[in-house]
C-alpha atoms as a PDB file:
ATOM      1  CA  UNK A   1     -22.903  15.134 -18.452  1.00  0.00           C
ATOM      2  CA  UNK A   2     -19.437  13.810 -18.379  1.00  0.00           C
ATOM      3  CA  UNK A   3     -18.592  10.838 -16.251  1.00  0.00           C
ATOM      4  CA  UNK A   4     -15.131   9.184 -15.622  1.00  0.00           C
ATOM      5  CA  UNK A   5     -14.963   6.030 -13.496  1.00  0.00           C
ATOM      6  CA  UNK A   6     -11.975   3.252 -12.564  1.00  0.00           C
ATOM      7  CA  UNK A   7     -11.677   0.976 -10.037  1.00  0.00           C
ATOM      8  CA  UNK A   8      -8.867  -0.493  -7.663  1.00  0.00           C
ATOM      9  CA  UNK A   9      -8.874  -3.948  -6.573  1.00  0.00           C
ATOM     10  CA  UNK A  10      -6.968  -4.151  -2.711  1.00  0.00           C
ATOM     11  CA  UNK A  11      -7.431  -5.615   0.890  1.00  0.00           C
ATOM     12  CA  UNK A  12      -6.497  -2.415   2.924  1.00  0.00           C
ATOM     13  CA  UNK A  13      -5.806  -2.546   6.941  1.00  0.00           C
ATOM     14  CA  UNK A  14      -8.527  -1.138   8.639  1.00  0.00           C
ATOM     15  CA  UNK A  15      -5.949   1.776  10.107  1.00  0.00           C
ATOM     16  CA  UNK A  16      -5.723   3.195   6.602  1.00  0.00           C
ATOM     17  CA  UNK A  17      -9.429   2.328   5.106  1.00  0.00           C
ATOM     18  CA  UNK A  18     -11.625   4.857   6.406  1.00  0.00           C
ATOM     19  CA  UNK A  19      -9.138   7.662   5.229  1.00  0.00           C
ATOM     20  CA  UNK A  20      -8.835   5.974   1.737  1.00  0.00           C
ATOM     21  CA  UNK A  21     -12.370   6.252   1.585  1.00  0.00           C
ATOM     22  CA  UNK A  22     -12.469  10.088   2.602  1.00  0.00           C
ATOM     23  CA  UNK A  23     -10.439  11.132   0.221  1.00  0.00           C
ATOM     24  CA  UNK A  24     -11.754   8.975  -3.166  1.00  0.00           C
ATOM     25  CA  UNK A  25     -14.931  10.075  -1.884  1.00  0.00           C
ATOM     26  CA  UNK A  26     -15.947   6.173  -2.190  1.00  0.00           C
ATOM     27  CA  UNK A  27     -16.065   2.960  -0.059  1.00  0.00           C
ATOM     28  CA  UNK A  28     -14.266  -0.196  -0.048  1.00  0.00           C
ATOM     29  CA  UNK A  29     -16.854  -2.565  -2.184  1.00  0.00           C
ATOM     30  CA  UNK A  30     -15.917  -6.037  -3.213  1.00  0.00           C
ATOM     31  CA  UNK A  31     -12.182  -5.047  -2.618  1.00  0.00           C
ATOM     32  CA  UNK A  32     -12.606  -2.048  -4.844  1.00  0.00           C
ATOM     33  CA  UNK A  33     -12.219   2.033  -4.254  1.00  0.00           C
ATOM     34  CA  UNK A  34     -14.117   3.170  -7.506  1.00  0.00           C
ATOM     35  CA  UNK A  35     -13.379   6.682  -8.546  1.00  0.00           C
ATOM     36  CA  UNK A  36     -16.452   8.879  -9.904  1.00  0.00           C
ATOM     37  CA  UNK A  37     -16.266  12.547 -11.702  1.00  0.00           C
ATOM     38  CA  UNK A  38     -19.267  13.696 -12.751  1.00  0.00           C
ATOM     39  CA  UNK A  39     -19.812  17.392 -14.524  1.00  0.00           C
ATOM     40  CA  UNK A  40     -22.396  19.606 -15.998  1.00  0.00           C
ATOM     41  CA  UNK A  41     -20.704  22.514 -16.181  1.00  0.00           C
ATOM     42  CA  UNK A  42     -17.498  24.304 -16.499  1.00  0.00           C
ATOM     43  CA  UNK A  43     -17.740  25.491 -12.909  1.00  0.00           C
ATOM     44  CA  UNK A  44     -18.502  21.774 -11.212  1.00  0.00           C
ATOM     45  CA  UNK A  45     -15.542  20.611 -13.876  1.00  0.00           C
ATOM     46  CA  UNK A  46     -13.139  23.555 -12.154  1.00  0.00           C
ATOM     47  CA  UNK A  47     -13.967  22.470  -8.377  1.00  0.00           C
ATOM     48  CA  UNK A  48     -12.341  19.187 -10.209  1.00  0.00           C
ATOM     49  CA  UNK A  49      -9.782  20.213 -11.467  1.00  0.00           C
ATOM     50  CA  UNK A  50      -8.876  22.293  -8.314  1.00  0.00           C
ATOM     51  CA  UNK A  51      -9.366  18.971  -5.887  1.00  0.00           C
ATOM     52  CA  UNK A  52      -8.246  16.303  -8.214  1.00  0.00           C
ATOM     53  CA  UNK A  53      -3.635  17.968  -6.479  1.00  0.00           C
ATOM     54  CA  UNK A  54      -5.923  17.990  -3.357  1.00  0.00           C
ATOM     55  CA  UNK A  55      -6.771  14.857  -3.398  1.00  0.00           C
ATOM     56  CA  UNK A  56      -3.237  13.412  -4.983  1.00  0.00           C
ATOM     57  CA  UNK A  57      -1.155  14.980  -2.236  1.00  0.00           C
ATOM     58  CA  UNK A  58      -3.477  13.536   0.899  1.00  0.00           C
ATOM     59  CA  UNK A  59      -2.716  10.502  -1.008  1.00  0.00           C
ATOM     60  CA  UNK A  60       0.868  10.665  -0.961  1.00  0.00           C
ATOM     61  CA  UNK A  61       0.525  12.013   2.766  1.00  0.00           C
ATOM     62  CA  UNK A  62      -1.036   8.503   3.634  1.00  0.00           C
ATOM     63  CA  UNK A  63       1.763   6.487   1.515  1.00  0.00           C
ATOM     64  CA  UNK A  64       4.288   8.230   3.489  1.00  0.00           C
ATOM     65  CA  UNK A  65       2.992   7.028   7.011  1.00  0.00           C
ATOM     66  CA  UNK A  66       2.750   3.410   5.173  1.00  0.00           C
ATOM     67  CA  UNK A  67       6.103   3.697   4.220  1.00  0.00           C
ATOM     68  CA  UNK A  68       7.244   4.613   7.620  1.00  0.00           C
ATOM     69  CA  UNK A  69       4.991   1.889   8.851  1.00  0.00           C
ATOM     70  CA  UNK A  70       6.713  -0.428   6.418  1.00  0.00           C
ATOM     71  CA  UNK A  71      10.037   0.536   7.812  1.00  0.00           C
ATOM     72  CA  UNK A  72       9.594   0.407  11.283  1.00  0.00           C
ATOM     73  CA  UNK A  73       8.326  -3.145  10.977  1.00  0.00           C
ATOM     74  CA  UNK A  74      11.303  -4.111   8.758  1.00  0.00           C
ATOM     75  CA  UNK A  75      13.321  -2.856  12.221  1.00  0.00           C
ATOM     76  CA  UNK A  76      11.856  -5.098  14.678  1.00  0.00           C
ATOM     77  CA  UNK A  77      11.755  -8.057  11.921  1.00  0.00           C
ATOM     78  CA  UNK A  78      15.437  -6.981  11.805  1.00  0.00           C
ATOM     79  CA  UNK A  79      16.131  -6.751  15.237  1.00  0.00           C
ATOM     80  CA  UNK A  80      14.699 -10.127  15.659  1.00  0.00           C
ATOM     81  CA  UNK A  81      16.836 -11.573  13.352  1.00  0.00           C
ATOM     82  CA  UNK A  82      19.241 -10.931  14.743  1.00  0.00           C
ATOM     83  CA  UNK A  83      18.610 -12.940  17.898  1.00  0.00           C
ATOM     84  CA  UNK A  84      18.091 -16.068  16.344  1.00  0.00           C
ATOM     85  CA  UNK A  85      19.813 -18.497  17.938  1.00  0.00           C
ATOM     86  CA  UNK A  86      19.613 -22.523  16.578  1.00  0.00           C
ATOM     87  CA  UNK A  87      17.228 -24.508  18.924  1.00  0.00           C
ATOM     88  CA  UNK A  88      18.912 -26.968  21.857  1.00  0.00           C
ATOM     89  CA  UNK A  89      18.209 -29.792  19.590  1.00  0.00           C
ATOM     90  CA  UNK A  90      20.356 -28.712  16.875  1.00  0.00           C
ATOM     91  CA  UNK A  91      23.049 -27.752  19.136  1.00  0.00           C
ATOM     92  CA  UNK A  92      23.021 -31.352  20.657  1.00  0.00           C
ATOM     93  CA  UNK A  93      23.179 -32.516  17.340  1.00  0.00           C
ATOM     94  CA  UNK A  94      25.989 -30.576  16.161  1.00  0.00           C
ATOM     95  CA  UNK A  95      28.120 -32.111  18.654  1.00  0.00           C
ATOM     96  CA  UNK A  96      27.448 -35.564  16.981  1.00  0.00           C
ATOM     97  CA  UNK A  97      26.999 -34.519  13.469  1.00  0.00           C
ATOM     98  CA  UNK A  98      28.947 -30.813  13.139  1.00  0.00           C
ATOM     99  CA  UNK A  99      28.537 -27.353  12.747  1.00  0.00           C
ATOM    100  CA  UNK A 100      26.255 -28.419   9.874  1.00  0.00           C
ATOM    101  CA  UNK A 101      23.219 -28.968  11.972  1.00  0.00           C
ATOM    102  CA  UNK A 102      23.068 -25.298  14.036  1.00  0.00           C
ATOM    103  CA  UNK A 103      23.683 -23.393  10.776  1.00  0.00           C
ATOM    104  CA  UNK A 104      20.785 -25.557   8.840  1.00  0.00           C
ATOM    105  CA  UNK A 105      18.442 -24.675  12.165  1.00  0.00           C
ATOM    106  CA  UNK A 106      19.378 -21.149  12.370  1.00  0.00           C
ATOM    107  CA  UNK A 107      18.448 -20.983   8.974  1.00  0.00           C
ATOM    108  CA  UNK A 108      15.062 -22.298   8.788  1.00  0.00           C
ATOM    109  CA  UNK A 109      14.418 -19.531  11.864  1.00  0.00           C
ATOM    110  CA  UNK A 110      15.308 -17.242   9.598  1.00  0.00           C
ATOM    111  CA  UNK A 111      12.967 -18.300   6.619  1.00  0.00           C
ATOM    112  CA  UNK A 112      10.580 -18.370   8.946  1.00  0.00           C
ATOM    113  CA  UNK A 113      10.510 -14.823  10.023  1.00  0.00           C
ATOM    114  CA  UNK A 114      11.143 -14.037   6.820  1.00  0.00           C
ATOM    115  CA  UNK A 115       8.235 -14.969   6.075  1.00  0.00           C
ATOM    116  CA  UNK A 116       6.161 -13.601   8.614  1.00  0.00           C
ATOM    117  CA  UNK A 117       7.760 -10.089   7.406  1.00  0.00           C
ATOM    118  CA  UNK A 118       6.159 -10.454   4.218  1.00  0.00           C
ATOM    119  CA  UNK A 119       2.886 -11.481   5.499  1.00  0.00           C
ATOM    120  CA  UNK A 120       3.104  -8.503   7.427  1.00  0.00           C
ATOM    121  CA  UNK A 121       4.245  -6.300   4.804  1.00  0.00           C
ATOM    122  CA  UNK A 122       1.892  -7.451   2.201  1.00  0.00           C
ATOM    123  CA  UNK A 123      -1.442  -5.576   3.106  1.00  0.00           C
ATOM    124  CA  UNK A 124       1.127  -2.339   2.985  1.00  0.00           C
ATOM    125  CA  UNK A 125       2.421  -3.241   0.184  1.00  0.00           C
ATOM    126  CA  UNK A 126      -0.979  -3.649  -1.574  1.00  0.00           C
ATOM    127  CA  UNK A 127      -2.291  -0.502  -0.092  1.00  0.00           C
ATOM    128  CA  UNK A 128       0.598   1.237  -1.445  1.00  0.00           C
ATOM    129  CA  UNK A 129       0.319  -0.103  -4.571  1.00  0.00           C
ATOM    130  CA  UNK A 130      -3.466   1.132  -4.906  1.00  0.00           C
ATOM    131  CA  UNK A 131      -2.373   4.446  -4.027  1.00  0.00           C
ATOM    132  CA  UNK A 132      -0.335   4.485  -6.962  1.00  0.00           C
ATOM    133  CA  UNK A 133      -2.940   3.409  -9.183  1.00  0.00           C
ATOM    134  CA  UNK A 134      -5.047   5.695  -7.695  1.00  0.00           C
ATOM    135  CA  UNK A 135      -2.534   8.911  -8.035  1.00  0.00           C
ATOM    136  CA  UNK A 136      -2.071   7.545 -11.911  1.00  0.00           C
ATOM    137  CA  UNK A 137      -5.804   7.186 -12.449  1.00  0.00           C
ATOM    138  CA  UNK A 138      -6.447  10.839 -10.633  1.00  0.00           C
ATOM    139  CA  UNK A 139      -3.469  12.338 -13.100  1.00  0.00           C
ATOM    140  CA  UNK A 140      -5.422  10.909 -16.018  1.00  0.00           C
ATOM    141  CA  UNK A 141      -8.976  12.527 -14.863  1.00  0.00           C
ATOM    142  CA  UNK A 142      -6.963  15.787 -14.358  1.00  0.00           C
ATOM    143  CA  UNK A 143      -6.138  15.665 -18.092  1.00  0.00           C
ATOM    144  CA  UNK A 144      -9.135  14.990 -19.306  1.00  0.00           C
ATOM    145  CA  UNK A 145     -11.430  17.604 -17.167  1.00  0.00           C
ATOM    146  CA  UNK A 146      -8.355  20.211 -18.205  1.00  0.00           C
ATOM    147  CA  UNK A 147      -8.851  19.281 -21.730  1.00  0.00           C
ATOM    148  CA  UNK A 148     -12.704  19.209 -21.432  1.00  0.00           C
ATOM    149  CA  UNK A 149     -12.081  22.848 -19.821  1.00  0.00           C
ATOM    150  CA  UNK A 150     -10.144  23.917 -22.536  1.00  0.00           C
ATOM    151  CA  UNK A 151     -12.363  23.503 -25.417  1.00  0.00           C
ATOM    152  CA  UNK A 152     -14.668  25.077 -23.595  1.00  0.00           C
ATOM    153  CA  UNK A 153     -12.932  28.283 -23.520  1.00  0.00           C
END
């Protein structure tokens, strides 16, 4: 029996868990997608080889919605961006102390949201990033059943 196993460390958003999941053919356990191919024969290692591109392009199907995901959210971060405005403190102030003031408020606003775009971004960003480790991993199993295949024949 041949067995080939890694695992992927990640905190996924729910949206994208459950089809993660369907296609490793594995659950999310302590914040890891393991991947398990098991064969006895040349004809359970073939129905690998065959669904190992299967299962790489669904993969690359779901990193393409994140990354659309991942834009669209960098547009509304932008668009928000660029309606920040310095508060009516700092404009007060500027008329004692100068310009200084507004542009030191306006920004810290834009830190700010800067900020909150990462922390939005970041699960993405993670999920992608186990969907690359995933595609590498399933590109290494593919060589390996292929090879086992081949000295076989």
């Amino acid at each position: 029996m041949h067995l080939l196993r890694r695992e992927s460390r990640v905190e996924v958003p729910r949206a994208y868990r459950s089809r993660l999941e369907s296609i490793v053919g594995s659950s999310l356990e302590n914040g890891a997608y393991r991947l398990d191919l098991q064969w006895n024969s040349v004809e359970e290692a073939r129905r690998h080889s065959a669904r190992i591109p299967q299962m790489q392009d669904e993969l690359r199907q779901v990193k393409a919605e994140i990354n659309q995901r991942m834009k669209e959210i960098r547009a509304a971060f932008s668009e928000r961006r660029g309606s920040v405005k310095p508060g009516l403190v700092a404009v007060v102030a500027s008329k004692v102390t100068g310009k200084k003031r507004t542009a030191e408020d306006k920004a810290r606003k834009l830190e700010k949201l800067s900020r909150k775009q990462d922390e939005a971004l970041a699960p993405y960003q993670m999920t992608r990033d186990v969907i690359d480790r995933l595609l590498l991993q399933l590109d290494s199993f593919k060589k390996q059943v292929d090879a086992w295949l081949a000295r076989q024949e």
